[in-house]
C-alpha atoms as a PDB file:
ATOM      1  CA  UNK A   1     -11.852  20.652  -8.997  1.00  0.00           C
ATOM      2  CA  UNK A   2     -14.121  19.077  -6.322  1.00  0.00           C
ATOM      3  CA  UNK A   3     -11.401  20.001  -3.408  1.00  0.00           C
ATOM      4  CA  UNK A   4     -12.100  23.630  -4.605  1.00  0.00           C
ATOM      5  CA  UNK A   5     -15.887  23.442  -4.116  1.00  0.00           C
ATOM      6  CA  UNK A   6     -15.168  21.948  -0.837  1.00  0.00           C
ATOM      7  CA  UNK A   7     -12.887  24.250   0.717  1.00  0.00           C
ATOM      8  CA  UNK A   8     -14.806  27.030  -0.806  1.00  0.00           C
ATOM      9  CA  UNK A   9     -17.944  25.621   1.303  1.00  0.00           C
ATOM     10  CA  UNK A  10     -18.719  26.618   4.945  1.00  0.00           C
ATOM     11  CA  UNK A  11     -16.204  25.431   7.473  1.00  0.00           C
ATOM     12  CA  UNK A  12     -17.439  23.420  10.529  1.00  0.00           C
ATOM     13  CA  UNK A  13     -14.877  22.973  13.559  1.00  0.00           C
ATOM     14  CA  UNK A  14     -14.767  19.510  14.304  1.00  0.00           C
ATOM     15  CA  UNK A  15     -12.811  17.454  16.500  1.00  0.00           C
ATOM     16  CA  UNK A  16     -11.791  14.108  15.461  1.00  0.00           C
ATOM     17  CA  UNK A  17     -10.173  11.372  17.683  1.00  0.00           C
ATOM     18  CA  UNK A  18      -6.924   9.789  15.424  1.00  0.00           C
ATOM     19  CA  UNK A  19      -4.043   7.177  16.495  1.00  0.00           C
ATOM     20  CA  UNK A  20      -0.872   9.332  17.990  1.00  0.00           C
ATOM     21  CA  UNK A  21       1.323   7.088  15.536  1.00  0.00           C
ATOM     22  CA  UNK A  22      -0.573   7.864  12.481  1.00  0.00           C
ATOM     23  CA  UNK A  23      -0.810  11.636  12.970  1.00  0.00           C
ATOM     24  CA  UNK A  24       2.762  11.713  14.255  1.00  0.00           C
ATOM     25  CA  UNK A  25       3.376   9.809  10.702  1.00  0.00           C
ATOM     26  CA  UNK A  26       1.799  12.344   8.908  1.00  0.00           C
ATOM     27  CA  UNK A  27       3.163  15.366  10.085  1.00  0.00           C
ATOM     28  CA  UNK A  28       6.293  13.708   9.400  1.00  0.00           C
ATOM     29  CA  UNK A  29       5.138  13.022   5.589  1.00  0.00           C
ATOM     30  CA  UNK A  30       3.748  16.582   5.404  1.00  0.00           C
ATOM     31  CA  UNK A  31       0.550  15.490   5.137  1.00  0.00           C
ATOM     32  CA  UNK A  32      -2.120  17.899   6.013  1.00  0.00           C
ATOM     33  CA  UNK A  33      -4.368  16.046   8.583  1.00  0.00           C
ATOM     34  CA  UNK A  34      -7.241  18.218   8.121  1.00  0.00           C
ATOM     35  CA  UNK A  35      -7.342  17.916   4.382  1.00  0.00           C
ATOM     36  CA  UNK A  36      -6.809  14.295   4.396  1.00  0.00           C
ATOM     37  CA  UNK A  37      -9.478  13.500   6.829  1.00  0.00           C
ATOM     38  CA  UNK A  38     -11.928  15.596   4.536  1.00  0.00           C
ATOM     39  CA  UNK A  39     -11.234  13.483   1.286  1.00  0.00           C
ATOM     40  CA  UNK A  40     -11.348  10.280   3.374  1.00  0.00           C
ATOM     41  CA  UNK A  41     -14.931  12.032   4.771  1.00  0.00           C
ATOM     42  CA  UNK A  42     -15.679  12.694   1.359  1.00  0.00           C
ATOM     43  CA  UNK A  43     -15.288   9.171  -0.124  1.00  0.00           C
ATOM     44  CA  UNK A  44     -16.742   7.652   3.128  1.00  0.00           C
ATOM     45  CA  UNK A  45     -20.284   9.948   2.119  1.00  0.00           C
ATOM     46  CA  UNK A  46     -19.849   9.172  -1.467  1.00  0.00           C
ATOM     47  CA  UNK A  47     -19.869   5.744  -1.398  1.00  0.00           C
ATOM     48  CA  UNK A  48     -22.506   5.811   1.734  1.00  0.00           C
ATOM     49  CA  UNK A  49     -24.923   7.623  -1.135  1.00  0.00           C
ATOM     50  CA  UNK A  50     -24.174   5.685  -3.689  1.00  0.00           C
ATOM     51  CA  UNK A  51     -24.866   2.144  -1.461  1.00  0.00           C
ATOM     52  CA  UNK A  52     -27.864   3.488  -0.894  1.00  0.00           C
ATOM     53  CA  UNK A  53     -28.931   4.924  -4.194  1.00  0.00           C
ATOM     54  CA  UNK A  54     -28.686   1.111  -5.252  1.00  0.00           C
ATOM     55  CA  UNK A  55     -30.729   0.138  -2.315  1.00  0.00           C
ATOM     56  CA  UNK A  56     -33.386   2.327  -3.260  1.00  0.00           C
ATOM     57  CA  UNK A  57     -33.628   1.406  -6.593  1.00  0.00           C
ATOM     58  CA  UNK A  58     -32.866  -2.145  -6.076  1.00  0.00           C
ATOM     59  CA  UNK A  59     -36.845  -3.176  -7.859  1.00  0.00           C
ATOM     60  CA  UNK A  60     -36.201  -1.107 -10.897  1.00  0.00           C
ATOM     61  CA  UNK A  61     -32.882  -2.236 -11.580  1.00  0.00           C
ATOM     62  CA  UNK A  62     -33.671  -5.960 -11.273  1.00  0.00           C
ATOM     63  CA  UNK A  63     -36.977  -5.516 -13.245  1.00  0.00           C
ATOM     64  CA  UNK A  64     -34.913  -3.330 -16.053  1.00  0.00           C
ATOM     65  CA  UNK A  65     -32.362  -6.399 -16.009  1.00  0.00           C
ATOM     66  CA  UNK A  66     -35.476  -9.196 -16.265  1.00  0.00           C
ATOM     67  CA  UNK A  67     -36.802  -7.156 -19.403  1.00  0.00           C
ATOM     68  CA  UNK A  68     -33.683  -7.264 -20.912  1.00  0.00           C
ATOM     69  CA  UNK A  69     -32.707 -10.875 -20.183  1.00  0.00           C
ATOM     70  CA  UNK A  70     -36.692 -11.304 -21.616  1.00  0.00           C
ATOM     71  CA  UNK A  71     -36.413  -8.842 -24.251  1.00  0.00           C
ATOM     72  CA  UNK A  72     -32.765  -8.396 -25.206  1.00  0.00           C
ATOM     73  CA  UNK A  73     -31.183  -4.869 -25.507  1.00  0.00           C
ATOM     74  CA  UNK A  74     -33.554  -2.078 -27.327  1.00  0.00           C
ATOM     75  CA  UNK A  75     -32.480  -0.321 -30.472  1.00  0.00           C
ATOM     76  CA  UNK A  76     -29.525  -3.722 -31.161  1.00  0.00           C
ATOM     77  CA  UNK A  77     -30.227  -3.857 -35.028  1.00  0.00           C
ATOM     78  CA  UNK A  78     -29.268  -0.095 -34.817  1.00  0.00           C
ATOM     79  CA  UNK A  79     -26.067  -0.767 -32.715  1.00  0.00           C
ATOM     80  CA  UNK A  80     -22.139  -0.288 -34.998  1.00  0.00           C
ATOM     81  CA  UNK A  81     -20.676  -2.746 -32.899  1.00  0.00           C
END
């Protein structure tokens, strides 16, 4: 699903430095290099946003987790399990 977003997207030439052995490797495994180094890309810039996400909102998540350790979890008499 997300690989057809991405190759629907706007396409950007790029050249990319990669070890001889490794590319000669995956042309031998039939791996397309392009489309490989675009999911690596992709999970590189995922996790980049998400490390940062956390940064940002380091306060509100540790003052969320003191009013809980404080306070205990809203709504628990209401919880099934």
């Amino acid at each position: 699903m997300a690989t057809t977003q991405r190759s629907a997207a706007p396409r950007r030439p790029t050249n990319v430095s990669l070890p001889v052995d490794t590319v000669a490797a995956a042309k031998d495994l039939g791996i397309n290099v392009s489309q490989a180094c675009e999911q690596g890309l992709a999970a590189a810039v995922k996790k980049a946003q998400e490390e940062r996400w956390v940064s940002e909102n380091w306060e509100a998540i540790q003052s969320s987790n003191a009013w809980v350790e404080k306070n205990g979890l809203p709504f628990t008499k209401y919880r099934m399990f």
